[in-house]
Protein backbone atom coordinates (compact mmCIF):
# COMPACT_ATOMS: atom_id res chain seq x y z
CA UNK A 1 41.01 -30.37 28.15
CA UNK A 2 41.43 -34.20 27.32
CA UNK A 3 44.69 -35.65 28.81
CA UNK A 4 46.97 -36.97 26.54
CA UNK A 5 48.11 -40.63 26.89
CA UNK A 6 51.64 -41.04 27.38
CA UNK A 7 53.94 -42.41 25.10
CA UNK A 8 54.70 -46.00 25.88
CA UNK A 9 58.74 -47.10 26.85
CA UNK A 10 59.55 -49.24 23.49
CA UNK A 11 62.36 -50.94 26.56
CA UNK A 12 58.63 -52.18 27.87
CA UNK A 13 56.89 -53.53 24.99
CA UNK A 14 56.71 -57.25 25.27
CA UNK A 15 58.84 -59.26 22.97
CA UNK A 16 55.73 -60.63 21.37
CA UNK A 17 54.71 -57.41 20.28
CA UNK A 18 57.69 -56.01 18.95
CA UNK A 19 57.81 -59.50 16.82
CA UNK A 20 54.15 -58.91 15.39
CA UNK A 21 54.99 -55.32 14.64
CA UNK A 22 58.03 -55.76 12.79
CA UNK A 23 57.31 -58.75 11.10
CA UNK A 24 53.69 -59.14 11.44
CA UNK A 25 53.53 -62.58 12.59
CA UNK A 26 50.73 -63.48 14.92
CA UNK A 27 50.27 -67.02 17.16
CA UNK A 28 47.80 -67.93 14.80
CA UNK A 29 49.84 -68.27 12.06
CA UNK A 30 51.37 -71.51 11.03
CA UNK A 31 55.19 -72.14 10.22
CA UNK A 32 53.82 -72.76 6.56
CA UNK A 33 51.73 -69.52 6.86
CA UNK A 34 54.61 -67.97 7.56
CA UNK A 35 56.95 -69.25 5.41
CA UNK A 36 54.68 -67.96 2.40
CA UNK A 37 54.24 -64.73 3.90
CA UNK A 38 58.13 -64.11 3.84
CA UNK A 39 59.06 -66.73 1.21
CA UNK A 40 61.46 -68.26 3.70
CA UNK A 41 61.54 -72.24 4.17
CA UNK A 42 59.24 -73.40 6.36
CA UNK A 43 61.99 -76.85 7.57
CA UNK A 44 64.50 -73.81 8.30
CA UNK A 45 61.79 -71.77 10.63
CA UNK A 46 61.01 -75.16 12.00
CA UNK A 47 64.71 -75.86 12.75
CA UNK A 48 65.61 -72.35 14.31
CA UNK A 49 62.75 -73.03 16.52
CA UNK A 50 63.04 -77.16 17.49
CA UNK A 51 59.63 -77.37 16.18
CA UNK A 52 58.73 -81.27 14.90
CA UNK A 53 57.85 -81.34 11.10
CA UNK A 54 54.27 -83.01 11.98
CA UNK A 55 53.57 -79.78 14.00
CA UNK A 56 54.13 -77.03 10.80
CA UNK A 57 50.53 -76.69 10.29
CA UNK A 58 49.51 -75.97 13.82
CA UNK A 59 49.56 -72.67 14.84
CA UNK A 60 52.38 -70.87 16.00
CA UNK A 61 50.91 -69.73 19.69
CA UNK A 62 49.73 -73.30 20.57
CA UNK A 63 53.64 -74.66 19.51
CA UNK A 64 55.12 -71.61 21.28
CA UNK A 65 53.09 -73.26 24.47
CA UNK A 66 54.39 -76.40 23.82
CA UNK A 67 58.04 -75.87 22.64
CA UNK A 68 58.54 -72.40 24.86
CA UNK A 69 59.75 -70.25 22.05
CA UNK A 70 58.81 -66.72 21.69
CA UNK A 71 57.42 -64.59 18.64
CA UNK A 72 60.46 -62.69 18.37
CA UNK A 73 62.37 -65.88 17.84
CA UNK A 74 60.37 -66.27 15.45
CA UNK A 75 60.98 -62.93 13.89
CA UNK A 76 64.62 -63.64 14.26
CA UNK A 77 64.42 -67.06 12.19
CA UNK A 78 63.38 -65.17 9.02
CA UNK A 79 65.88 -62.16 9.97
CA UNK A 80 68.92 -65.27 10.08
CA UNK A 81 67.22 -66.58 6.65
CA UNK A 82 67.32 -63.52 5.15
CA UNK A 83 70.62 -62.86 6.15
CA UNK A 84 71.72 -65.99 4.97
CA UNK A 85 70.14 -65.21 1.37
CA UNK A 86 71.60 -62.00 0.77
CA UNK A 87 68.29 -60.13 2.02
CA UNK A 88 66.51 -61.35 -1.12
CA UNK A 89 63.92 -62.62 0.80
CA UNK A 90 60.82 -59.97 0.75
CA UNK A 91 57.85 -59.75 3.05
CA UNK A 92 54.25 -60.45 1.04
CA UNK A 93 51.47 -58.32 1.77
CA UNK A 94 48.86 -61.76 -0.20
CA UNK A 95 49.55 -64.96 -0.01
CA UNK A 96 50.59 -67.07 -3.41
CA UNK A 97 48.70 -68.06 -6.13
């Protein structure tokens, strides 16, 4: 009989995986990569994280090293956009033509 792997405590995921499960935002994503995925302004994400302008097309893990954010402030940016927007704002599975 094969034992059955217990259920992990959601209290214990890490923040960085809750933030690439709900939103499915990864560290090597870039704030513009982003902002097409979820049609949300990349200077807003930018802002909501203190992230220079120059630095939108690196990606997101080497600017979390460098500005100390975390993935689910990330997540929470384009939760307070869309918000903001009347929850207009709708994840894309492809990126734009």
């Amino acid at each position: 009989m094969e034992a059955k792997k217990p259920i992990p405590d959601q209290s214990k995921t890490s923040r960085h995986s809750r933030a690439k499960e709900e939103y499915g935002v990864h560290g090597t994503q870039t704030i513009n990569g982003v902002s097409a995925q979820f049609t949300v302004p990349a200077s807003f994400i930018g802002k909501e994280l203190k992230i220079s302008e120059g630095n939108q097309y690196q990606p997101l893990g080497r600017c979390r090293k460098e500005y100390g954010f975390t993935m689910s402030e990330v997540g929470n940016a384009i939760a307070k956009i869309q918000e903001f927007s009347g929850g207009t704002i709708k994840h894309l599975n492809h990126e734009p033509k």
